[in-house]
C-alpha atoms as a PDB file:
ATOM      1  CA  UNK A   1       0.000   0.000   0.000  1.00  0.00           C
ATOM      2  CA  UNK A   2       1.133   3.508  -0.654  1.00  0.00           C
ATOM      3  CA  UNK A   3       1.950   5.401   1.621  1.00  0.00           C
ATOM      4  CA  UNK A   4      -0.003   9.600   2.153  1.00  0.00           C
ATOM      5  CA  UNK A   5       2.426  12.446   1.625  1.00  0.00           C
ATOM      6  CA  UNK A   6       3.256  14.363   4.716  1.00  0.00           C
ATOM      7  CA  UNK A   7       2.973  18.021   4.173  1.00  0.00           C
ATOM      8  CA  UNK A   8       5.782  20.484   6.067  1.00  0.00           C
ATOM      9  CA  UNK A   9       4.915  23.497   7.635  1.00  0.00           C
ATOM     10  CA  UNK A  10       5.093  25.360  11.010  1.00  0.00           C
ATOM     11  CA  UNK A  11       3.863  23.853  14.043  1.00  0.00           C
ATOM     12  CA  UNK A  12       1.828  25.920  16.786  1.00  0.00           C
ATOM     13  CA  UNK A  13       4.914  26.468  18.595  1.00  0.00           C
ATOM     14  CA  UNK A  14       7.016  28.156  15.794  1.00  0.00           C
ATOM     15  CA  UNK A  15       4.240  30.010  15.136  1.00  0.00           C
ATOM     16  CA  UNK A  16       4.414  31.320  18.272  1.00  0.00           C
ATOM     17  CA  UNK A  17       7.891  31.593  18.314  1.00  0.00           C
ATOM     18  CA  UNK A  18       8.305  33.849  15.096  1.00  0.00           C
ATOM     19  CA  UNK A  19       4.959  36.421  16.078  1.00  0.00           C
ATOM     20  CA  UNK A  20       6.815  36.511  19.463  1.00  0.00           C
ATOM     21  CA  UNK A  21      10.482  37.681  17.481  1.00  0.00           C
ATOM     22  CA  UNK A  22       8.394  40.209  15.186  1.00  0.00           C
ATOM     23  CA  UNK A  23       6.992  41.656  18.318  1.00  0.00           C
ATOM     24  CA  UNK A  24      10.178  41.932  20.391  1.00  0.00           C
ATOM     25  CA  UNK A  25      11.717  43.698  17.120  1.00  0.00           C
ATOM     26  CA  UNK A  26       8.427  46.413  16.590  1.00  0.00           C
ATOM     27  CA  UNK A  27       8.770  47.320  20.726  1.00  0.00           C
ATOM     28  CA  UNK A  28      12.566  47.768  20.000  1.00  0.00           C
ATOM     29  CA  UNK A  29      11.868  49.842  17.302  1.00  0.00           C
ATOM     30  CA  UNK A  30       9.095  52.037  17.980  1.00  0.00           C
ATOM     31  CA  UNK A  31      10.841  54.330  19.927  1.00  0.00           C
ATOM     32  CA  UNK A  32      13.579  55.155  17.501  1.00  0.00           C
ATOM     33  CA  UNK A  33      10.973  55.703  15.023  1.00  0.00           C
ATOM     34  CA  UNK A  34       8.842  58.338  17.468  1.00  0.00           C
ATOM     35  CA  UNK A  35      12.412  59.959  18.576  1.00  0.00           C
ATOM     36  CA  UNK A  36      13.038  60.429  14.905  1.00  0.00           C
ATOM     37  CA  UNK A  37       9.667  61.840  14.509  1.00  0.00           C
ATOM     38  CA  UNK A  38      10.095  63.802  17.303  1.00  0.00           C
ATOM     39  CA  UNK A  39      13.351  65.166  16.049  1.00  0.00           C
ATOM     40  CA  UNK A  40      11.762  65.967  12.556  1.00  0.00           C
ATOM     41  CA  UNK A  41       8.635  67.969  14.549  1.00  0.00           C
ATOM     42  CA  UNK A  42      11.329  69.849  16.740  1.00  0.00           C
ATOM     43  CA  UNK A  43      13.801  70.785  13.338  1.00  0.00           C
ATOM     44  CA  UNK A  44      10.002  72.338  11.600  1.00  0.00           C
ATOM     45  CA  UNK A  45       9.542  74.304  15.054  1.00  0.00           C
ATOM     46  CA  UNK A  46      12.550  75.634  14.550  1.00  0.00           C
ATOM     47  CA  UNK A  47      12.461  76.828  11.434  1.00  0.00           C
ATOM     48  CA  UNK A  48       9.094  78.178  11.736  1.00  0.00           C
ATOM     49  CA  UNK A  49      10.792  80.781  14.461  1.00  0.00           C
ATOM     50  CA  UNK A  50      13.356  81.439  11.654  1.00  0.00           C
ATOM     51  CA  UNK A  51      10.759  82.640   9.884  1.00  0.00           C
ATOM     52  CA  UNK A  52       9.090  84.657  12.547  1.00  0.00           C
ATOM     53  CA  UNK A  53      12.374  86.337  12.809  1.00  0.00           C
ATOM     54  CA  UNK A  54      13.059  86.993   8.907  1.00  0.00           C
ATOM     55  CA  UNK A  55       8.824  88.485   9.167  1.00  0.00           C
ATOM     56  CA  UNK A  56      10.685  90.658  12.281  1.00  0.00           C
ATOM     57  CA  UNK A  57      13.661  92.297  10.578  1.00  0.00           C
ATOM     58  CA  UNK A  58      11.459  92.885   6.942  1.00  0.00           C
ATOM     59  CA  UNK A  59       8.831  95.050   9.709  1.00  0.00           C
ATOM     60  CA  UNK A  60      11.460  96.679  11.229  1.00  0.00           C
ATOM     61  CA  UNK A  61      12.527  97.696   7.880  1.00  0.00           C
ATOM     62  CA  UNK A  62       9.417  99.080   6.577  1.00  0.00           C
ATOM     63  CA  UNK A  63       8.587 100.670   9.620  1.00  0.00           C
ATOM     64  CA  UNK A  64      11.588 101.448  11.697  1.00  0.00           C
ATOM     65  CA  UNK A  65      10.604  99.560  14.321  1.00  0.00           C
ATOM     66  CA  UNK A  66       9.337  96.147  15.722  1.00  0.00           C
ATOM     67  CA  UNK A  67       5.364  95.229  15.918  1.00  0.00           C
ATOM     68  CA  UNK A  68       3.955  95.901  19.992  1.00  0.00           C
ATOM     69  CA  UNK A  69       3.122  92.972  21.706  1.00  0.00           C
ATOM     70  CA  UNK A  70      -0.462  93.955  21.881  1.00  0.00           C
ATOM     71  CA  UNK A  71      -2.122  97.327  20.973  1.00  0.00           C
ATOM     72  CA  UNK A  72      -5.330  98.804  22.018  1.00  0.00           C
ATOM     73  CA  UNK A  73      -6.908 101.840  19.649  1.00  0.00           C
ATOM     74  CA  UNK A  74      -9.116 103.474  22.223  1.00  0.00           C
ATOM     75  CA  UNK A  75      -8.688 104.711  26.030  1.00  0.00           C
ATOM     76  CA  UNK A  76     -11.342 102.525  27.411  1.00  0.00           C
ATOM     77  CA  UNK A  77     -10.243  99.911  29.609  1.00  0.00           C
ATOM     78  CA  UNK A  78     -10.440  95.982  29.008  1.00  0.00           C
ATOM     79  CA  UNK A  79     -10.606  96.197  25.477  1.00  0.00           C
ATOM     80  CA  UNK A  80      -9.189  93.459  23.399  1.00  0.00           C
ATOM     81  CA  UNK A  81      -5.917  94.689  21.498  1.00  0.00           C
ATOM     82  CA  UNK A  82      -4.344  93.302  18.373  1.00  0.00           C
ATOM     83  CA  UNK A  83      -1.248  91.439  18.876  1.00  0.00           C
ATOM     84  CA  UNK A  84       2.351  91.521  17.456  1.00  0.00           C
ATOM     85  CA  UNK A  85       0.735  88.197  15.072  1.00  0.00           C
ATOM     86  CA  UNK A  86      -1.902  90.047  13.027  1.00  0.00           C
ATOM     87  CA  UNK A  87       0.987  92.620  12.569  1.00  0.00           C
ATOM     88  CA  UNK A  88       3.272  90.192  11.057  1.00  0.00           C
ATOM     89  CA  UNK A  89       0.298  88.847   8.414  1.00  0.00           C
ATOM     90  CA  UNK A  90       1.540  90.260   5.401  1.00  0.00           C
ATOM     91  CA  UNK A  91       5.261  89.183   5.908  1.00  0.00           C
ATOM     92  CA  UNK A  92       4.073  85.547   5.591  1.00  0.00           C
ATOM     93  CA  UNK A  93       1.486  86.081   2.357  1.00  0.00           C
ATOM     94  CA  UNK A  94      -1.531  86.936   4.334  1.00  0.00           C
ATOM     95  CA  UNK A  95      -2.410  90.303   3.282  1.00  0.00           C
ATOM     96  CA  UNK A  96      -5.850  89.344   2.660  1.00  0.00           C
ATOM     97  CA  UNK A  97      -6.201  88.042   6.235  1.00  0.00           C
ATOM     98  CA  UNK A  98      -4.624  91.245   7.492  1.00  0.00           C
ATOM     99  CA  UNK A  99      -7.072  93.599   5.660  1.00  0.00           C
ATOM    100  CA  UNK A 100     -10.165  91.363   6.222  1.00  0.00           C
ATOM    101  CA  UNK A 101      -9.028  91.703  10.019  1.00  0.00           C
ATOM    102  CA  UNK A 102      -8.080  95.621   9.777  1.00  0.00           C
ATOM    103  CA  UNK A 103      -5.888  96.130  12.840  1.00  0.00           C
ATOM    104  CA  UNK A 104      -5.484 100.069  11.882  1.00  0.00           C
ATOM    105  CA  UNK A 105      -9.526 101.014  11.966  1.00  0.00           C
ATOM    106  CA  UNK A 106     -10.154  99.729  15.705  1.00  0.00           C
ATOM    107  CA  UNK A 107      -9.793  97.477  18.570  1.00  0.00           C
ATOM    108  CA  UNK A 108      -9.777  93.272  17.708  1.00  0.00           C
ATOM    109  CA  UNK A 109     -12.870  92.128  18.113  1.00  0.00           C
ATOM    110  CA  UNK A 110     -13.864  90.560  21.797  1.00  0.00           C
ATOM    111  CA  UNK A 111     -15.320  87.077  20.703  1.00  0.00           C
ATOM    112  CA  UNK A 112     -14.299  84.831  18.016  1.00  0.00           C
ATOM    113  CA  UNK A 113     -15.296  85.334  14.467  1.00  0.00           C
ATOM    114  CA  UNK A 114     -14.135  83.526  11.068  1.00  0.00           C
ATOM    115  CA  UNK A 115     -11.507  85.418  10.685  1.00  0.00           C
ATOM    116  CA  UNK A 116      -9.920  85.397  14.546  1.00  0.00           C
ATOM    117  CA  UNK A 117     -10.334  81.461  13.769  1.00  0.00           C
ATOM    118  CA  UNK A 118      -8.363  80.695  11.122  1.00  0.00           C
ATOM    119  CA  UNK A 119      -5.990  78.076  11.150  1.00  0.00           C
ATOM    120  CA  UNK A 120      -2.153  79.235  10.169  1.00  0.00           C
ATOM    121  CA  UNK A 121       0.115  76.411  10.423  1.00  0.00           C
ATOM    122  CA  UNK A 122       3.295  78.659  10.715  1.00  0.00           C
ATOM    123  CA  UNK A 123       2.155  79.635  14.377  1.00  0.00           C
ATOM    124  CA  UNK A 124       2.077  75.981  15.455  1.00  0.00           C
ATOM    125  CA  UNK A 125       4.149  73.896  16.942  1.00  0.00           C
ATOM    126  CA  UNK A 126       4.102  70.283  14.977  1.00  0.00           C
ATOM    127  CA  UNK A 127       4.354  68.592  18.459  1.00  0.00           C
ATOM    128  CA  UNK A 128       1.955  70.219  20.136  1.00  0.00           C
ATOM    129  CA  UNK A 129      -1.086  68.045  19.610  1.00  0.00           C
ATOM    130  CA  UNK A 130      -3.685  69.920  21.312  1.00  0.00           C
ATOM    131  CA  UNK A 131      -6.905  71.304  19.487  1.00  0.00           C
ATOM    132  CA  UNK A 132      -6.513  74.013  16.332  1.00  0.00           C
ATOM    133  CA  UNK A 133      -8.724  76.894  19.060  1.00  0.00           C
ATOM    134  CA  UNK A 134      -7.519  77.285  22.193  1.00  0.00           C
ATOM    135  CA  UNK A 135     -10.702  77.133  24.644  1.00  0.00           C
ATOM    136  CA  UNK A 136      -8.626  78.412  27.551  1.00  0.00           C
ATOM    137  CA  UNK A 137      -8.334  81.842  25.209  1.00  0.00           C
ATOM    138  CA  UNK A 138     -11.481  82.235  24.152  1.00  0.00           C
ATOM    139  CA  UNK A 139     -11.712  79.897  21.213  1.00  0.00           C
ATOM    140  CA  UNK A 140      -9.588  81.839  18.906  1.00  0.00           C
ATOM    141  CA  UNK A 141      -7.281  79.892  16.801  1.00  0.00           C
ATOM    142  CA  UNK A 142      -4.213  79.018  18.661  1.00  0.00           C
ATOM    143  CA  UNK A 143      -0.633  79.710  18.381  1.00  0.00           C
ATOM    144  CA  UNK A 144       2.709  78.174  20.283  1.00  0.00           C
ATOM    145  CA  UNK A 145       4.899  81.659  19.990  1.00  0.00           C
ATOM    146  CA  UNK A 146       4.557  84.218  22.478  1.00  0.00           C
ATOM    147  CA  UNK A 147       6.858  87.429  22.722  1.00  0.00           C
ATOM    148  CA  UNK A 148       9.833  88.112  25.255  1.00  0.00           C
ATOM    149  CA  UNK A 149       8.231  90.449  27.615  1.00  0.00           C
ATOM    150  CA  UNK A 150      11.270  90.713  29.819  1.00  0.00           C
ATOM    151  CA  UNK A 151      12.616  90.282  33.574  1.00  0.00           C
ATOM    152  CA  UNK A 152      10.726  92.946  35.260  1.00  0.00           C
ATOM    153  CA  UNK A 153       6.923  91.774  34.285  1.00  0.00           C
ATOM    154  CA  UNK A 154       5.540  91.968  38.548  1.00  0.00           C
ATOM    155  CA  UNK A 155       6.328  95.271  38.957  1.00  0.00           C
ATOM    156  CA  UNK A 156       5.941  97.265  35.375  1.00  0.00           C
ATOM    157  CA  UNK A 157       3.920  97.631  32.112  1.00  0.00           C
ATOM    158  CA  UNK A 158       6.754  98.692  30.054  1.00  0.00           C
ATOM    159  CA  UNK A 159       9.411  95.857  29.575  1.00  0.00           C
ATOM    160  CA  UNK A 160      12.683  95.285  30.035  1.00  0.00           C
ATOM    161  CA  UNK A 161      12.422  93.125  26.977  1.00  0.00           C
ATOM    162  CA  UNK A 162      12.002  93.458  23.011  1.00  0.00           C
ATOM    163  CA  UNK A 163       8.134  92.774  23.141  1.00  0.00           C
ATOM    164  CA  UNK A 164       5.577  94.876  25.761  1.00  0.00           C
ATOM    165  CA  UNK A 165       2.185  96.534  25.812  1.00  0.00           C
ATOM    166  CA  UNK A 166       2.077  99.462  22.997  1.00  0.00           C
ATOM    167  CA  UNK A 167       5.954  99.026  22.510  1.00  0.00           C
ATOM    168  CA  UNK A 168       8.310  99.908  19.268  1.00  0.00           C
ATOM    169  CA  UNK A 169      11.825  98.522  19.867  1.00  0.00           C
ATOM    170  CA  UNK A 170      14.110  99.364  17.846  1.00  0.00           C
ATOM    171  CA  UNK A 171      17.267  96.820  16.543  1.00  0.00           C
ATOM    172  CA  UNK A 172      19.411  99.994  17.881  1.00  0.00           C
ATOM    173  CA  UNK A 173      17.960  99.558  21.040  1.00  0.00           C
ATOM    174  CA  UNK A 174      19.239  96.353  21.729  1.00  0.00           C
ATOM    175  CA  UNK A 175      22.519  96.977  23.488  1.00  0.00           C
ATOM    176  CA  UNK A 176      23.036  93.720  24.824  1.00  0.00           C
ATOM    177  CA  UNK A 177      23.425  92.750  21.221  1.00  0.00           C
ATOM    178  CA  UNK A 178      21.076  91.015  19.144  1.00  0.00           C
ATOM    179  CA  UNK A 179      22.971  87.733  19.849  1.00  0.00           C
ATOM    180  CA  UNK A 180      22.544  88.075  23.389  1.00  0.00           C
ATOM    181  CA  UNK A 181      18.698  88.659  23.583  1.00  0.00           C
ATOM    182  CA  UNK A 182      15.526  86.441  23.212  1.00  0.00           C
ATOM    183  CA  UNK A 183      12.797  87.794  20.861  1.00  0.00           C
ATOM    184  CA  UNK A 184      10.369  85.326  20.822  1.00  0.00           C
ATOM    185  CA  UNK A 185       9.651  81.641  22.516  1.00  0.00           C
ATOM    186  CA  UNK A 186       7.373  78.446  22.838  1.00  0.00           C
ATOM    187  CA  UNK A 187       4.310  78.014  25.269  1.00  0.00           C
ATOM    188  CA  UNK A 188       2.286  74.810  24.701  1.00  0.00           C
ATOM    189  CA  UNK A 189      -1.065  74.355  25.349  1.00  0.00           C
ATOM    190  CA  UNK A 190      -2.008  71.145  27.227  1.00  0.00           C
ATOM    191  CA  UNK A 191      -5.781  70.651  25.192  1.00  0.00           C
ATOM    192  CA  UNK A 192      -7.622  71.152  28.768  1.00  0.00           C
ATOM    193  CA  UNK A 193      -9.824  74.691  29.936  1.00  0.00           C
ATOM    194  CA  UNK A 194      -8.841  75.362  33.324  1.00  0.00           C
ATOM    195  CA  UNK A 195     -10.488  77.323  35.945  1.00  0.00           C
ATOM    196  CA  UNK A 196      -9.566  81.034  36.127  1.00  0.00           C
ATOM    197  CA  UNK A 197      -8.298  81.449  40.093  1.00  0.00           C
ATOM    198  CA  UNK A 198      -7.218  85.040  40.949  1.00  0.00           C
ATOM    199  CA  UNK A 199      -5.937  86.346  38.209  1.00  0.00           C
ATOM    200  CA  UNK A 200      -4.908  83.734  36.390  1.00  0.00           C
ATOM    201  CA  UNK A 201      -5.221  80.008  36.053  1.00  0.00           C
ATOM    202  CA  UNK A 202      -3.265  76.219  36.092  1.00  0.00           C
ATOM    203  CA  UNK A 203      -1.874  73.802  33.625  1.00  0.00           C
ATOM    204  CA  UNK A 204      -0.066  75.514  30.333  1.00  0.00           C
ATOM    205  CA  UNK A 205      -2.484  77.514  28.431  1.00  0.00           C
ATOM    206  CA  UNK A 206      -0.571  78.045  25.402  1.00  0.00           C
ATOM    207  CA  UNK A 207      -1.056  81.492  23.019  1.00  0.00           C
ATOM    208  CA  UNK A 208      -3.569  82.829  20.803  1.00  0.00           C
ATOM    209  CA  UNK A 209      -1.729  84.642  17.382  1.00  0.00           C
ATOM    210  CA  UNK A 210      -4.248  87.429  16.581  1.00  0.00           C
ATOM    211  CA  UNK A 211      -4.660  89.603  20.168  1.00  0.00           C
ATOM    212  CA  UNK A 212      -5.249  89.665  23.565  1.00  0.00           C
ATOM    213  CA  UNK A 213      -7.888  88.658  25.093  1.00  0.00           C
ATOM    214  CA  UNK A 214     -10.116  91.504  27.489  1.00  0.00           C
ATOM    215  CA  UNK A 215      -7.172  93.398  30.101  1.00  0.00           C
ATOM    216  CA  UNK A 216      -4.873  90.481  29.457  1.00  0.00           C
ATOM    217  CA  UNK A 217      -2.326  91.957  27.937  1.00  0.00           C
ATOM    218  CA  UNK A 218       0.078  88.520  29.014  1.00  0.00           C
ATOM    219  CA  UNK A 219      -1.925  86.244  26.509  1.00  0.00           C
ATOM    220  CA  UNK A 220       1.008  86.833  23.424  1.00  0.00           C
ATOM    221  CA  UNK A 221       3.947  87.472  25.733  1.00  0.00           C
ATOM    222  CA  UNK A 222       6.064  85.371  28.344  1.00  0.00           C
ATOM    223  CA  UNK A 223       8.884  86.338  30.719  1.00  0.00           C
ATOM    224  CA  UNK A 224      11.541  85.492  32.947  1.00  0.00           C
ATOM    225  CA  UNK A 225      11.223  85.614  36.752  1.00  0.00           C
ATOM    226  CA  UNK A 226      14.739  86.822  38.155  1.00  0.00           C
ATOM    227  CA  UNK A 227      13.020  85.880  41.789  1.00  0.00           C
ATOM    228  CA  UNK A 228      11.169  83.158  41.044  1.00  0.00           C
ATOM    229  CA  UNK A 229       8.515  84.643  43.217  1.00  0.00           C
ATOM    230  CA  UNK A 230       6.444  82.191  40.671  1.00  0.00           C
ATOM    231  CA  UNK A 231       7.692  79.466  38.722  1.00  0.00           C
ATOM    232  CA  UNK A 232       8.455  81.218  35.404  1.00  0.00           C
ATOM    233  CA  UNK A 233      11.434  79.389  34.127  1.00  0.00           C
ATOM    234  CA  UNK A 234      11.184  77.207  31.328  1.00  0.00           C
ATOM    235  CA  UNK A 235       8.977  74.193  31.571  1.00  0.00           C
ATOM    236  CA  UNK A 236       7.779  75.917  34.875  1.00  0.00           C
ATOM    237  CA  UNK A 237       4.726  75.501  36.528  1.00  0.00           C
ATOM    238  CA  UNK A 238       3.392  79.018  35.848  1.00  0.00           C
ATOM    239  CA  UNK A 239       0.657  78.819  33.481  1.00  0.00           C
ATOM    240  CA  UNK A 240       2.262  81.664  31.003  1.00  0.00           C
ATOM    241  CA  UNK A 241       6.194  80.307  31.640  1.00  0.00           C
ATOM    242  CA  UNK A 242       7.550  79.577  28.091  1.00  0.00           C
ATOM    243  CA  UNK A 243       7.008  75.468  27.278  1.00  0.00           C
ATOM    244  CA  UNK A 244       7.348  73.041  24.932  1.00  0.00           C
ATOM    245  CA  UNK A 245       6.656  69.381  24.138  1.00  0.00           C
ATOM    246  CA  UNK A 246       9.891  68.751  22.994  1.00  0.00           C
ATOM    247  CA  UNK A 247      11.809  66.967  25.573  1.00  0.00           C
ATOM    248  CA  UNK A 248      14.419  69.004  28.212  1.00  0.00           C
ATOM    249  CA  UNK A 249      13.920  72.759  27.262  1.00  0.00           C
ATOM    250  CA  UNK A 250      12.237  75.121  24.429  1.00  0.00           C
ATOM    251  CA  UNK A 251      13.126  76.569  21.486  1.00  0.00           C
ATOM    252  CA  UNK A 252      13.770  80.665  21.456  1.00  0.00           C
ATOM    253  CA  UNK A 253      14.523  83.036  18.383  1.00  0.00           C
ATOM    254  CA  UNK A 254      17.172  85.417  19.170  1.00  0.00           C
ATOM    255  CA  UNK A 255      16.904  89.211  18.068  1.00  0.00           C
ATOM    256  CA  UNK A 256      19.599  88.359  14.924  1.00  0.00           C
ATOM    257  CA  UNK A 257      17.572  85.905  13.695  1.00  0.00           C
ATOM    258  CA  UNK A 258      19.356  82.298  15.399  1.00  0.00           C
ATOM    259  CA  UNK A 259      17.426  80.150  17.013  1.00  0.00           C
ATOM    260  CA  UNK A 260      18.764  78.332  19.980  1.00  0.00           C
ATOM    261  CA  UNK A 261      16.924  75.353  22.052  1.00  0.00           C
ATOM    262  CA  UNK A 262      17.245  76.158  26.053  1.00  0.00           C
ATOM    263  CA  UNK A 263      17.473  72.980  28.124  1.00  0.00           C
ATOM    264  CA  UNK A 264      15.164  73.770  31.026  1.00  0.00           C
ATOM    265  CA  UNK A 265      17.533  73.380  33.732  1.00  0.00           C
ATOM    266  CA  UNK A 266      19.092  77.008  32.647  1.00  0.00           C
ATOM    267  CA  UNK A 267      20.360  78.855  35.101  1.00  0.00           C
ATOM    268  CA  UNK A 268      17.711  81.189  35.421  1.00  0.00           C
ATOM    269  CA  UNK A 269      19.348  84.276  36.929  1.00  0.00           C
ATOM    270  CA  UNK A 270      22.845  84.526  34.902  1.00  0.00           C
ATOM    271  CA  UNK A 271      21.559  83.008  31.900  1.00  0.00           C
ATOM    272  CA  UNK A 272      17.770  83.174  30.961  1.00  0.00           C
ATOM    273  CA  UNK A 273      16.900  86.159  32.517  1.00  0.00           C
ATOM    274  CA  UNK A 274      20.022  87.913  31.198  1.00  0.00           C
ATOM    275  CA  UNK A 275      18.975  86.733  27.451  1.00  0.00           C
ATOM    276  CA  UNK A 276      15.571  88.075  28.248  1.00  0.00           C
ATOM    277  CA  UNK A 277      16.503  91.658  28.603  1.00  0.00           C
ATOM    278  CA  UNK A 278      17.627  94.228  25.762  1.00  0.00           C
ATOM    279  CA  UNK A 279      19.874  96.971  27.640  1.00  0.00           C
ATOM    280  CA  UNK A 280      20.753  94.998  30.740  1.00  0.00           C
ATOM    281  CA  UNK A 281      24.406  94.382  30.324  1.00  0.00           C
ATOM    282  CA  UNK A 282      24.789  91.400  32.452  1.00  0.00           C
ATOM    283  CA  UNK A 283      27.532  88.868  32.045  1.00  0.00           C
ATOM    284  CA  UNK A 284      25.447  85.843  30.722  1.00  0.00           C
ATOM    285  CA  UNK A 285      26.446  82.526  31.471  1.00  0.00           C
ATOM    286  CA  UNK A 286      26.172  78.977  29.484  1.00  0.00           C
ATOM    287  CA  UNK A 287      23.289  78.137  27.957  1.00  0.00           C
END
């Protein structure tokens, strides 16, 4: 009698076996592909504040000075003001935008509209995964770069930095040198509304590109606590310190146009604060 033919193939425990190698290998690589993706988000942030910084030194040119951080166009109080981001529209092809919004005819308006709303990818951070409007401002379409306000933000309305309420800095003003001193920075905005308490609120609350919200004139600007009366360094637990979802610090444009990523664990006194002011001449340390 003839014998069947056996057929060859895997038994249960190869099987096993292999899916259990082809798992190992997707759990080793998974993180180098995220930290790769990572790296490829953090490269894009930076060279969207390259941009922001080219949009900078074309204003200054035209107008002979730099954009305000916000500005309001009447003497009543609480109104909301136009930010240093509506200013810089037409430097990045939105001159449409910019007239549709017309910053020059009156204050910005108080709740969101179509036009407050609109998406513009260059004020994003790629990592920062959090909604397109930020609820915690409103509901106006969100942004990732604030303004350098300064060191002195507790105890005046006029900065110590490049950016403040109704300023013009000039590049001649920057004594420091522009190599020296911050113009702009990161603040992430965790996807959560949180409860206003005092005069402020918790969790990181991230930016908003076209104004200020009513009175708060902090909404497009950060700064540096030299005191730490509050915890305003970088990655801090205030809800307006400068953040970032890229891992150990932030990314910051510099005044001459650089852009430099600050590990967190600065030394805030000698280093950040000194790179947040414009005519402090401090001896800056390592950063």
């Amino acid at each position: 009698m003839s014998r069947g033919r056996r057929r060859a193939g895997f038994s249960l425990i190869e099987l096993i076996v292999v899916i259990g190698i082809i798992a190992s290998l997707i759990a080793l690589l998974l993180p180098a592909v995220q930290q790769a993706r990572e790296a490829a988000r953090r490269l894009q942030c930076r060279n969207q504040l390259r941009q922001i910084g080219l949009a900078l030194h074309n204003y200054e040119g035209t107008h002979g000075c730099l954009p305000f951080s916000s500005l309001v166009l009447t003497t009543v109080g609480n109104e909301t003001g136009w930010a240093w981001g509506t200013m810089l529209l037409p430097y990045f092809e939105q001159t449409s935008l910019y007239q549709q919004l017309a910053p020059n005819g009156g204050n910005a308006p108080t709740t969101p509209d179509a036009r407050t709303r609109v998406v513009l990818p260059f004020w994003i951070c790629p990592s920062d995964a959090s909604g397109n409007w930020n609820e915690q401002k409103g509901g106006h379409a969100k942004s990732n770069y604030v303004a350098m306000f300064g060191a002195n933000k507790d105890y005046s309305d006029i900065g110590d930095g490049m950016f403040y309420y109704n300023s013009s800095t000039r590049d001649r003003d920057v004594t420091d040198g522009m190599s020296n001193t911050i113009a702009m920075g990161e603040r992430s905005w965790d996807g959560l509304v949180h409860p206003v308490i005092g005069n402020g609120s918790v969790g990181r609350i991230g930016s908003i590109w076209f104004g200020n919200l009513q009175g708060n004139r902090h909404d497009v600007i950060s700064w540096c606590d030299p005191l730490l009366v509050t915890d305003q360094r970088i990655n801090g637990t205030h809800p307006n310190a400068f953040s970032s979802l890229h891992i150990g610090g932030c990314n910051f444009l510099f005044a001459d146009g650089s852009v430099h990523f600050l590990n967190e664990n600065i030394d805030n006194l000698r280093s950040f604060c000194a790179l947040a002011t414009v005519h402090g001449s401090e001896s800056i340390g390592e950063y």
